[in-house]
N, C-alpha and C. Protein backbone atom coordinates (compact mmCIF):
# COMPACT_ATOMS: atom_id res chain seq x y z
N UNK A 1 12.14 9.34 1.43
CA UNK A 1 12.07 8.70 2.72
C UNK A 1 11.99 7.19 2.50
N UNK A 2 12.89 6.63 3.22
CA UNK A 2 13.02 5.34 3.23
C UNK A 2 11.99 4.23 4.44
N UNK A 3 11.52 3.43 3.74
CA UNK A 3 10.44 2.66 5.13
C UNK A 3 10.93 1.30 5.00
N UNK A 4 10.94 0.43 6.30
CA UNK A 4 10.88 -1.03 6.15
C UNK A 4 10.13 -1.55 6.57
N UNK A 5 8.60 -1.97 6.32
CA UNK A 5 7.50 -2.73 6.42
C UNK A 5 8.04 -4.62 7.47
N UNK A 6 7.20 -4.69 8.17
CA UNK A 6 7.35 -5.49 9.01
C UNK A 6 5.88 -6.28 9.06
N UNK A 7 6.18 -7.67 8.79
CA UNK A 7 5.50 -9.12 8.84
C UNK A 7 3.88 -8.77 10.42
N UNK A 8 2.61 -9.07 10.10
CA UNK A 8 2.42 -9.61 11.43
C UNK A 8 3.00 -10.72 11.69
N UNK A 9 3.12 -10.38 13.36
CA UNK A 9 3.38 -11.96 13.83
C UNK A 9 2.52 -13.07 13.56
N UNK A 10 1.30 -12.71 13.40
CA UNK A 10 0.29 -13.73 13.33
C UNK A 10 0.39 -14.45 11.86
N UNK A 11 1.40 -12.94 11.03
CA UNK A 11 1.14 -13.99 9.69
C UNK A 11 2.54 -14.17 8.95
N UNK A 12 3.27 -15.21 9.78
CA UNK A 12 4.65 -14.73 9.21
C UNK A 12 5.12 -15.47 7.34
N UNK A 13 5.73 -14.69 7.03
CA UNK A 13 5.71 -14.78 5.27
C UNK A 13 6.36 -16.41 5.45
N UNK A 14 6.56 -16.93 4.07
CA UNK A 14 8.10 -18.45 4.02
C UNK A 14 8.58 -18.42 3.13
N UNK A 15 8.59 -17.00 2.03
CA UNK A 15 9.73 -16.87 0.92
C UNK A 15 9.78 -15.86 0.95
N UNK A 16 9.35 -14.55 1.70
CA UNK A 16 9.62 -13.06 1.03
C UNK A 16 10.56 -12.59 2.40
N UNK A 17 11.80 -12.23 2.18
CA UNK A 17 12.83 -11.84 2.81
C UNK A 17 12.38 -10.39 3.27
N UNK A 18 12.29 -9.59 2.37
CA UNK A 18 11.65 -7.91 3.20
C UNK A 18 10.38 -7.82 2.46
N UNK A 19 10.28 -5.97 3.02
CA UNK A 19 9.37 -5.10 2.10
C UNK A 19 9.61 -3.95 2.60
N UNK A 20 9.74 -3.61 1.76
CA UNK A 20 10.38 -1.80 2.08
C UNK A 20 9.44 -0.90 1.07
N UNK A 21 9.59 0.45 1.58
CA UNK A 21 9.15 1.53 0.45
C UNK A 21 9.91 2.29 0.55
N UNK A 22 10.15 3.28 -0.75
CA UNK A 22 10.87 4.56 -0.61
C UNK A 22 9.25 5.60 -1.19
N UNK A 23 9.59 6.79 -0.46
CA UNK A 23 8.36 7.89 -0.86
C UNK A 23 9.07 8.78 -1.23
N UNK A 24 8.29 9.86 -2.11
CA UNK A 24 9.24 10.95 -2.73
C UNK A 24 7.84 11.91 -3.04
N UNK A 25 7.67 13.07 -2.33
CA UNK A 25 6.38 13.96 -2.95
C UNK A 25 7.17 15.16 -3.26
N UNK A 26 6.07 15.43 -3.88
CA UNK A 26 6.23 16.81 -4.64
C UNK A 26 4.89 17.50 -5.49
N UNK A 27 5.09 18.15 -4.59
CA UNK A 27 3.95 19.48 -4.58
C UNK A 27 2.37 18.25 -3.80
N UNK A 28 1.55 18.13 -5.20
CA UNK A 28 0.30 17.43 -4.32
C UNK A 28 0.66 15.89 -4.51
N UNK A 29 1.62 15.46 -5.49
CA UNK A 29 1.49 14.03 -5.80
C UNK A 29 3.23 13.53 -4.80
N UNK A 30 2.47 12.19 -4.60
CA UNK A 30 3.54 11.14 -4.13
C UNK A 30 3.75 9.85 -5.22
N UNK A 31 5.41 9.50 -4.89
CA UNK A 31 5.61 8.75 -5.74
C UNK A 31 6.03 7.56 -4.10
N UNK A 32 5.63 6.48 -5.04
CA UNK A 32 6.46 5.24 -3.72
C UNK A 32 6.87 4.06 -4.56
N UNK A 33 7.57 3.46 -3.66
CA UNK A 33 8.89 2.54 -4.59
C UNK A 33 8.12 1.24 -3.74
N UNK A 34 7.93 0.56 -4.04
CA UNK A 34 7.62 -0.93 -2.76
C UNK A 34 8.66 -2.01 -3.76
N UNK A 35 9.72 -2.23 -2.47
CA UNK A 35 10.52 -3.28 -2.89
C UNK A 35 10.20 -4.48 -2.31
N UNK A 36 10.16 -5.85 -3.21
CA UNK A 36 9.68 -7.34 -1.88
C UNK A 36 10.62 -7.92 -2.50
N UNK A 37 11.37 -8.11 -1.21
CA UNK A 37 12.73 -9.20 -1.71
C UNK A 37 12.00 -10.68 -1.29
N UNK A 38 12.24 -11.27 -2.68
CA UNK A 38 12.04 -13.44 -2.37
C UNK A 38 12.29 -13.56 -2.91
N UNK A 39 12.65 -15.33 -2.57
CA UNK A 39 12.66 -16.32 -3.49
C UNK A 39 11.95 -16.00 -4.79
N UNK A 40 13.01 -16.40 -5.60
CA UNK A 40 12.88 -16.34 -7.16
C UNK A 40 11.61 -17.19 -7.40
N UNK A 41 10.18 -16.99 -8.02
CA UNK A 41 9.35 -17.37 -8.33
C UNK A 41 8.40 -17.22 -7.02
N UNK A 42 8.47 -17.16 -5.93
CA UNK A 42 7.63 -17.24 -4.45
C UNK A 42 6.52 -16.35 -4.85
N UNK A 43 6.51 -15.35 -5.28
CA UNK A 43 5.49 -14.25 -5.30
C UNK A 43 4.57 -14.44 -6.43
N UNK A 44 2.83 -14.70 -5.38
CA UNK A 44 1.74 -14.48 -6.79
C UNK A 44 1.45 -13.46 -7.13
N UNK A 45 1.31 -12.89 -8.06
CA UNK A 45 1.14 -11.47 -9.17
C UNK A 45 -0.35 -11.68 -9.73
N UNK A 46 -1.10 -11.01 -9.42
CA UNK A 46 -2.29 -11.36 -9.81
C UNK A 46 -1.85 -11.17 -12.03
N UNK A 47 -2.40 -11.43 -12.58
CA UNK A 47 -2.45 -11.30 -13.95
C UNK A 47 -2.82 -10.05 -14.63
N UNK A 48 -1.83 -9.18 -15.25
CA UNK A 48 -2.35 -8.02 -15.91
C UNK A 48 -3.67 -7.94 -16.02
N UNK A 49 -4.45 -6.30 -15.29
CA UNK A 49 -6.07 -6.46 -15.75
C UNK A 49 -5.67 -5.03 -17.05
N UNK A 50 -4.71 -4.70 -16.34
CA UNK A 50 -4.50 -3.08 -17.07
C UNK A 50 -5.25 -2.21 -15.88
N UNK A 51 -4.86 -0.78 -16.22
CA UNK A 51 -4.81 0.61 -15.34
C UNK A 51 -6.06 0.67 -14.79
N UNK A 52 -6.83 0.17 -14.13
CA UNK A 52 -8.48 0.20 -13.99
C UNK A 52 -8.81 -0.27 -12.26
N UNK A 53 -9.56 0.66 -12.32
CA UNK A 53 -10.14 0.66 -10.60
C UNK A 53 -11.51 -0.74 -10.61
N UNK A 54 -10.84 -1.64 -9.11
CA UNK A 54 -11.21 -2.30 -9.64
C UNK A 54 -11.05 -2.67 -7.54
N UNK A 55 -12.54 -3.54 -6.97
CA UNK A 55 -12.77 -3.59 -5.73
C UNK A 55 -12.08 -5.06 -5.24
N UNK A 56 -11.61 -4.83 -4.05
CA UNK A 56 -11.28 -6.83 -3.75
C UNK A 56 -9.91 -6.89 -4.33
N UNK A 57 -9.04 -6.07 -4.24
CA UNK A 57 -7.57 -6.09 -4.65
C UNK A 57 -6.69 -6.53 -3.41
N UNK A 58 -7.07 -6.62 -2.42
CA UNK A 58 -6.82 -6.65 -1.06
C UNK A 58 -6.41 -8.40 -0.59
N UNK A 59 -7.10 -9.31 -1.54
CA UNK A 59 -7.04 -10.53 -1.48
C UNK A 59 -6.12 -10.90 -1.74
N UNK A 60 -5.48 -10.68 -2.62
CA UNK A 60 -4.18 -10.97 -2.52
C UNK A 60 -3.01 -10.29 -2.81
N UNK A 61 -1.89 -10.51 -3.80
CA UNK A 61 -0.47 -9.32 -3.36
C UNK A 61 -1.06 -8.20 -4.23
N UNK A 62 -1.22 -7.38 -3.04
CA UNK A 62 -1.90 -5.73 -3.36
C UNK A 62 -0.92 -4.97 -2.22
N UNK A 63 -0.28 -3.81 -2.85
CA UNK A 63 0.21 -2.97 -1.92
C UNK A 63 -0.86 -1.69 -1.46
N UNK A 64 -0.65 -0.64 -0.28
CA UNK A 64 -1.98 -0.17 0.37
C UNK A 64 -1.27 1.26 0.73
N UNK A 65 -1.90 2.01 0.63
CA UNK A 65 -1.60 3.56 1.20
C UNK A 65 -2.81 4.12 2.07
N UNK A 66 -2.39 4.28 3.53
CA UNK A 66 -3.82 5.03 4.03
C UNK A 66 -3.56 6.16 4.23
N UNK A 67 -4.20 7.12 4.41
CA UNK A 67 -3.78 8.58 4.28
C UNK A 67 -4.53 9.48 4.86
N UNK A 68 -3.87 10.10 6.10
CA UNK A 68 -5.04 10.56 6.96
C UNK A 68 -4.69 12.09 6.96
N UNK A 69 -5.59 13.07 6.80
CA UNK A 69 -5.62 14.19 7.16
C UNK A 69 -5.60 15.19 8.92
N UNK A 70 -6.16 16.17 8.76
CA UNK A 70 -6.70 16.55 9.98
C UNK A 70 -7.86 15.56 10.47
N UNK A 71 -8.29 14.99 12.05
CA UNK A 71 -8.94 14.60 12.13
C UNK A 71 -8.94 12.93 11.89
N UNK A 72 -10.50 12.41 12.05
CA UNK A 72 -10.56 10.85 12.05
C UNK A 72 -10.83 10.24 10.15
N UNK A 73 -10.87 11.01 9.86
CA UNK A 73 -11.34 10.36 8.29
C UNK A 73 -10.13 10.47 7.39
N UNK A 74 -10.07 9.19 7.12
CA UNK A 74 -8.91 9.20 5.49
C UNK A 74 -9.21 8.57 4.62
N UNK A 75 -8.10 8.31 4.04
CA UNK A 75 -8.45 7.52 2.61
C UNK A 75 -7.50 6.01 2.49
N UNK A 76 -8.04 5.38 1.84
CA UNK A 76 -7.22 3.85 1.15
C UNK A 76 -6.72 4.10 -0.12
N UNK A 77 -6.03 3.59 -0.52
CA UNK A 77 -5.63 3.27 -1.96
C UNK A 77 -4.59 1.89 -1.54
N UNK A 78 -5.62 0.90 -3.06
CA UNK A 78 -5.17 -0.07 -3.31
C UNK A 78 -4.47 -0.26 -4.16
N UNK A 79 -3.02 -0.75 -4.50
CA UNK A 79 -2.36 -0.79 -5.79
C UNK A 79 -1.23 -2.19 -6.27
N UNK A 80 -2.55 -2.74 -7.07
CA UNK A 80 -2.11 -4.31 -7.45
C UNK A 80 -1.10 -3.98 -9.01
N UNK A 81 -0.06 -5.19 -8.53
CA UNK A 81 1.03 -5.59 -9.74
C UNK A 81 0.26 -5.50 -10.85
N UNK A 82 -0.79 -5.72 -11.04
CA UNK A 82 -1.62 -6.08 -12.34
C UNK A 82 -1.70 -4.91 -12.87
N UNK A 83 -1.80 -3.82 -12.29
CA UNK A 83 -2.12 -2.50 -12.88
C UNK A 83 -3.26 -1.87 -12.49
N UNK A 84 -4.48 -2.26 -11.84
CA UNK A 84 -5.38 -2.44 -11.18
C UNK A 84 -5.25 -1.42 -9.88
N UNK A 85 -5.89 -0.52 -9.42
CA UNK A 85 -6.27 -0.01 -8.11
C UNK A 85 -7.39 0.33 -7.82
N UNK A 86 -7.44 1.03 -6.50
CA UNK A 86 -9.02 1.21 -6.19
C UNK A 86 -8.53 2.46 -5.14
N UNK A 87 -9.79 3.09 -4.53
CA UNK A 87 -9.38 4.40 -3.99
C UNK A 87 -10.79 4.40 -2.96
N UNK A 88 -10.72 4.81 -1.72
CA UNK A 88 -11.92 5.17 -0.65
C UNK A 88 -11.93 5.92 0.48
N UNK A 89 -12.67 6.62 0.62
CA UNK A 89 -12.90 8.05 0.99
C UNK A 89 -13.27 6.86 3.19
N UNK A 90 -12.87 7.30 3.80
CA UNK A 90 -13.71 6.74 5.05
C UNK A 90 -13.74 8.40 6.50
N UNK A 91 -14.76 7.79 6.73
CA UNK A 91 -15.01 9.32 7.99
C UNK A 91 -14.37 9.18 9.04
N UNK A 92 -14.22 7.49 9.25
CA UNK A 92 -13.20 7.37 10.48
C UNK A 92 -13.17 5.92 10.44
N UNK A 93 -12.11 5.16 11.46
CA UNK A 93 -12.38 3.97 11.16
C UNK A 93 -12.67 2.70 11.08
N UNK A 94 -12.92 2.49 9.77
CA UNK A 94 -13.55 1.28 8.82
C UNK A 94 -14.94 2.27 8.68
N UNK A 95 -15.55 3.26 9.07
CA UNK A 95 -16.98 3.61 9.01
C UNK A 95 -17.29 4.53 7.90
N UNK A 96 -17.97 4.83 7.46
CA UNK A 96 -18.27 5.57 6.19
C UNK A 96 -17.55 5.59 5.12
N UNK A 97 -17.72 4.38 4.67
CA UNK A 97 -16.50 3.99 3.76
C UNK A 97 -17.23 4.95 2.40
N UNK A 98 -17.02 5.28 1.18
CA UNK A 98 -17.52 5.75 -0.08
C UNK A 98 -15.87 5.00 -1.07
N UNK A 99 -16.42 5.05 -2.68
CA UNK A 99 -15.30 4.95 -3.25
C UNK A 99 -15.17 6.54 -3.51
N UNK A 100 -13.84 6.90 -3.63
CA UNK A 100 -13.09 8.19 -3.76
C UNK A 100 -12.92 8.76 -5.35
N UNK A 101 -13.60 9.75 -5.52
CA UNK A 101 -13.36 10.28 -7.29
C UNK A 101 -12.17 10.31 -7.39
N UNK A 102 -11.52 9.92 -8.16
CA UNK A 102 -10.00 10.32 -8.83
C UNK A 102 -9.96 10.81 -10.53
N UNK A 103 -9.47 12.38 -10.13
CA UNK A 103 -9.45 13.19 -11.54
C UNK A 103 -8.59 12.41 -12.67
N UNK A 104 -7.46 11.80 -11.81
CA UNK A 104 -6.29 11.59 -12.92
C UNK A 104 -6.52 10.04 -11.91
N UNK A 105 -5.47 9.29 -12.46
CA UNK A 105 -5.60 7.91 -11.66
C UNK A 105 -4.35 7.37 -11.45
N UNK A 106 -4.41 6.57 -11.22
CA UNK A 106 -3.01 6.19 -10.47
C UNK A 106 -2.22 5.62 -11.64
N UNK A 107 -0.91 5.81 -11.50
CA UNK A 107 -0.13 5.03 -12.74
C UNK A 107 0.64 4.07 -11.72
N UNK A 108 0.60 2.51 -12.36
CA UNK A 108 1.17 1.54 -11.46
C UNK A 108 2.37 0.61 -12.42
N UNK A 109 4.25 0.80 -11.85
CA UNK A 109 4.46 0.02 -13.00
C UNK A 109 5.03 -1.20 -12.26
N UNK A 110 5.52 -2.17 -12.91
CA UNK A 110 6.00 -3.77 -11.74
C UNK A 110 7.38 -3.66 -12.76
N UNK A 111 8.45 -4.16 -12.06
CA UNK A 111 10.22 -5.09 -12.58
C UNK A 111 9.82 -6.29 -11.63
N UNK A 112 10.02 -7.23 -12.20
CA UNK A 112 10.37 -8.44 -11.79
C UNK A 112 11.44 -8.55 -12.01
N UNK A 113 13.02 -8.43 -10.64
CA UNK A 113 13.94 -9.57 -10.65
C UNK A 113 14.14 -10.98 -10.09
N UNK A 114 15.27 -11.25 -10.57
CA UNK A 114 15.32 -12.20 -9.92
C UNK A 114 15.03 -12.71 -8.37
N UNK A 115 16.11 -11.67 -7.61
CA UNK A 115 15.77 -11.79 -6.45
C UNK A 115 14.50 -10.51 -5.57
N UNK A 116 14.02 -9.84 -6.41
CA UNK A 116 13.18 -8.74 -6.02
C UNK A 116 12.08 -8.00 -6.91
N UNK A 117 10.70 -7.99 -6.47
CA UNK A 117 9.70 -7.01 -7.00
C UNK A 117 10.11 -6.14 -7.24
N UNK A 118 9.81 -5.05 -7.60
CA UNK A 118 9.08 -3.69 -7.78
C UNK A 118 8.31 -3.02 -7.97
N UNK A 119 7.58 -2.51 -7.22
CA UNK A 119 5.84 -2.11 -7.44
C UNK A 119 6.38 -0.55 -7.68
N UNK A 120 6.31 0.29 -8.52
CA UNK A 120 5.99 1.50 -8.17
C UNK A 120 5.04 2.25 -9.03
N UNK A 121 4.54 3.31 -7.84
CA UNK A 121 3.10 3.94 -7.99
C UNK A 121 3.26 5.64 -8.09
N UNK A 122 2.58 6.10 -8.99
CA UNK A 122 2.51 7.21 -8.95
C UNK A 122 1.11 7.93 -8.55
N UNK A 123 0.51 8.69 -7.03
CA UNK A 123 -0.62 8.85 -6.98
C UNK A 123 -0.40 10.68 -7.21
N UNK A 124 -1.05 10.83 -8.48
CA UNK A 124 -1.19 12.16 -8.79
C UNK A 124 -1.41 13.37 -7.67
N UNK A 125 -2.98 13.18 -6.90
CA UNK A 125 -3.26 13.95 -6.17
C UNK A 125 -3.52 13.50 -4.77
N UNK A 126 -2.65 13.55 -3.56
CA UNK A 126 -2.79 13.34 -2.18
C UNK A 126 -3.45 14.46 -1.87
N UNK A 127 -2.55 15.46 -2.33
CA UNK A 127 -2.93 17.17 -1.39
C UNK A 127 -1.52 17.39 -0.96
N UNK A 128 -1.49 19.08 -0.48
CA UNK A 128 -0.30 19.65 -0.06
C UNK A 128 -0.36 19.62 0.93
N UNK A 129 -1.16 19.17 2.25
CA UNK A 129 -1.06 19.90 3.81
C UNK A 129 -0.33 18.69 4.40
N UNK A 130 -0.35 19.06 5.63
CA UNK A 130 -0.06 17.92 6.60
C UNK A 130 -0.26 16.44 6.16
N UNK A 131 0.35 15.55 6.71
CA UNK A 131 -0.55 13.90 6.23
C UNK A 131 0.37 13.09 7.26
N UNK A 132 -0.41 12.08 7.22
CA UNK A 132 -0.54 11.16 8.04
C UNK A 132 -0.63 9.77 7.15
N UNK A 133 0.62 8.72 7.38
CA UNK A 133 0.09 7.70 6.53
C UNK A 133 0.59 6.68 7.14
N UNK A 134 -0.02 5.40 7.02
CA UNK A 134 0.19 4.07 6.69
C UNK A 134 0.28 3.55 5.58
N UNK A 135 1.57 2.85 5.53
CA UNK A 135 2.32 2.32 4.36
C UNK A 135 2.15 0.87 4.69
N UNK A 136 1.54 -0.03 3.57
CA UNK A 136 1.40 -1.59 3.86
C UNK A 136 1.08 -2.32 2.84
N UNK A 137 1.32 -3.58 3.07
CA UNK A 137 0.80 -4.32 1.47
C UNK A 137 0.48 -6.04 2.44
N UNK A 138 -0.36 -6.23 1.42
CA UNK A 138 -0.62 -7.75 1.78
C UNK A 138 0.07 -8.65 0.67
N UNK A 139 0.83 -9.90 1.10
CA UNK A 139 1.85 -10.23 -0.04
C UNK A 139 1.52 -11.80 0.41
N UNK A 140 0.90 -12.05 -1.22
CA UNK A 140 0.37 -13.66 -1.36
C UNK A 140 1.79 -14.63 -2.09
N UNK A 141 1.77 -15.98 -1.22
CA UNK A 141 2.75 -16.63 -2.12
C UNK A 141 2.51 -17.62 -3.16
N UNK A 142 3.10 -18.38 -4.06
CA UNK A 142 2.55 -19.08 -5.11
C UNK A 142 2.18 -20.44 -4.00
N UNK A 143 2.89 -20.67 -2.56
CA UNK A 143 2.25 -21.39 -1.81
C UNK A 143 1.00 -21.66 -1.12
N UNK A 144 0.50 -20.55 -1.37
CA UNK A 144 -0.87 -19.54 -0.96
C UNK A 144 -0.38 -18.93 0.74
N UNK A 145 0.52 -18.89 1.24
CA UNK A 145 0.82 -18.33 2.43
C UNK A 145 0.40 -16.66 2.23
N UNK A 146 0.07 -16.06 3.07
CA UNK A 146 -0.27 -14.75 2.96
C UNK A 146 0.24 -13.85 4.61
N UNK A 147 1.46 -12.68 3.62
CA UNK A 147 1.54 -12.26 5.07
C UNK A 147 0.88 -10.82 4.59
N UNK A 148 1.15 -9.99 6.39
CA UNK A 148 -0.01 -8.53 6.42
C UNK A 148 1.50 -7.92 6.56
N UNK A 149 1.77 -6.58 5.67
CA UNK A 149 3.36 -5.83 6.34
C UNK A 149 2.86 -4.65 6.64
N UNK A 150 3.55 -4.06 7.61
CA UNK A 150 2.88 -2.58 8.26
C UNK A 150 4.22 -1.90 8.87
N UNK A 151 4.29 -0.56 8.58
CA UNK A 151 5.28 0.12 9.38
C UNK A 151 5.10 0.17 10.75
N UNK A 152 3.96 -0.09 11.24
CA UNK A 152 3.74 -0.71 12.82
C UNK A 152 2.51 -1.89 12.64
N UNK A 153 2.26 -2.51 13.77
CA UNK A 153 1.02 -3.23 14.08
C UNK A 153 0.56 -2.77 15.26
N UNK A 154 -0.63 -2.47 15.55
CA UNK A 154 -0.87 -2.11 16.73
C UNK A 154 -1.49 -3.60 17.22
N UNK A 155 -2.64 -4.68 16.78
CA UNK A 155 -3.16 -4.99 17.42
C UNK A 155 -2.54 -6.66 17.47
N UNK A 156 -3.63 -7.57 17.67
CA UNK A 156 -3.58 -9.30 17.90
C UNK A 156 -3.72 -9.60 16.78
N UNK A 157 -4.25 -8.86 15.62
CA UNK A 157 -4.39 -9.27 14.15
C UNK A 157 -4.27 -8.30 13.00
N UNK A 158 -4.06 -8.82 12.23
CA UNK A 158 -3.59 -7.42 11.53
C UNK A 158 -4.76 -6.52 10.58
N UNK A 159 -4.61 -5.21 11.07
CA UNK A 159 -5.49 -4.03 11.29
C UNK A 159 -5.36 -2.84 10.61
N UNK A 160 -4.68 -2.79 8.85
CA UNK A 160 -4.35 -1.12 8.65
C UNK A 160 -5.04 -0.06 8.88
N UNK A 161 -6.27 -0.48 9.32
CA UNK A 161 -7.06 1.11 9.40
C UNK A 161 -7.35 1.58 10.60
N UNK A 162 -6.06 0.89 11.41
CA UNK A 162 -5.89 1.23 12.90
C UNK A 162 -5.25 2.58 13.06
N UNK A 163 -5.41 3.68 13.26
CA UNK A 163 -4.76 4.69 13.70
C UNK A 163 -3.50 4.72 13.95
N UNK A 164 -3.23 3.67 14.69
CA UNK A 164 -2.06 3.74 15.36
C UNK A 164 -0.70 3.29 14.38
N UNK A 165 -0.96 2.57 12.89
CA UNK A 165 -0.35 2.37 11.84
C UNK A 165 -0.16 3.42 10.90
N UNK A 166 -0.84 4.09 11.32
CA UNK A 166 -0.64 5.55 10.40
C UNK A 166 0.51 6.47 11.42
N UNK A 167 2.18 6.20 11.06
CA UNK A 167 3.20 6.16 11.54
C UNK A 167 4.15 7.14 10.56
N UNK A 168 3.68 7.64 9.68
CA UNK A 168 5.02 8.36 8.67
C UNK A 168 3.75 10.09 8.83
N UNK A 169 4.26 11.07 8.86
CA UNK A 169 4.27 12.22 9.17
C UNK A 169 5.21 13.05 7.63
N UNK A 170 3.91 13.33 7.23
CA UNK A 170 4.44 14.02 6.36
C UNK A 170 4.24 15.74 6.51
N UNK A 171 5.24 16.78 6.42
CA UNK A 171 4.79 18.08 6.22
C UNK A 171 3.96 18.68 5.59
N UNK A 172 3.95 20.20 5.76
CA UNK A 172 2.96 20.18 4.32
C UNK A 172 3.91 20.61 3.30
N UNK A 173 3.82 20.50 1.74
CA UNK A 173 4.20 20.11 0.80
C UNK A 173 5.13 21.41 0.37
N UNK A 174 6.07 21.53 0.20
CA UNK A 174 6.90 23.16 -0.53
C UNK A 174 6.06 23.63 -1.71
């Protein structure tokens, strides 16, 4: 499945041309592609930390998966160029936030071209049932401009753990 992530208005980018994802699951795990087309050099990359869960990834270019089940409670996952993610369990939202056990952990790899990123992520275990997600990333420039991308926005500012951004409908799993 193909997505094209869209700028808030409130925060519009001044070198990154798109942001798209492609998703691909199978069985409990999803794979996603996050493409950011810019200007050659525009994009800050935080600095290799290596594969490690790690809080405050959100500050700057971090891509985001929310993932909602039956009901008001889902989950986050954060997944920085660096290699770096983080994972959180919430009851509904922003409220009962916990960090989320992860058996296996996320594998995160980056291509830098010329004219385009590549973030892609492999999250081992989502689950097989139904899902509900918001697809988004926050994307910092070497200008320090910072935009919010969301397959929707619902509100005046930008909000992923708005319900109403959780826009891709997934089945349950073959």
């Amino acid at each position: 499945m193909d997505c094209i992530l869209l700028p808030h208005p409130t925060t519009p980018p001044r070198s990154i041309v798109s942001v798209a994802c492609t998703l691909r699951r199978t069985g409990a795990a999803l794979d996603l592609r996050y493409t950011i087309a810019a200007a050659p050099g525009a994009l800050l990359l935080a600095p290799g930390a290596g594969q490690e869960r790690t809080d405050g990834l959100w500050r700057t270019t971090c891509m985001e998966l929310f993932v909602g089940d039956a009901g008001e409670a889902y989950r986050e996952y954060n997944f920085s160029p660096s290699g770096a993610w983080a994972a959180y369990a919430f009851g509904a939202r922003r409220t009962g936030m916990a960090t989320l056990p992860m058996v296996t952990q996320p594998r995160i790899e980056v291509c830098e071209g010329d004219d385009a990123t590549l973030v892609s992520v492999h999250l081992p275990d989502v689950g097989t049932g139904s899902l509900r997600l918001g697809i988004t990333a926050v994307i910092e420039e070497r200008s320090g401009t910072k935009s919010y991308w969301a397959l929707r926005h619902a509100g005046d500012a930008p909000d992923f753990h708005d319900p109403d951004c959780f826009v891709v409908q997934l089945p349950p799993a073959d």
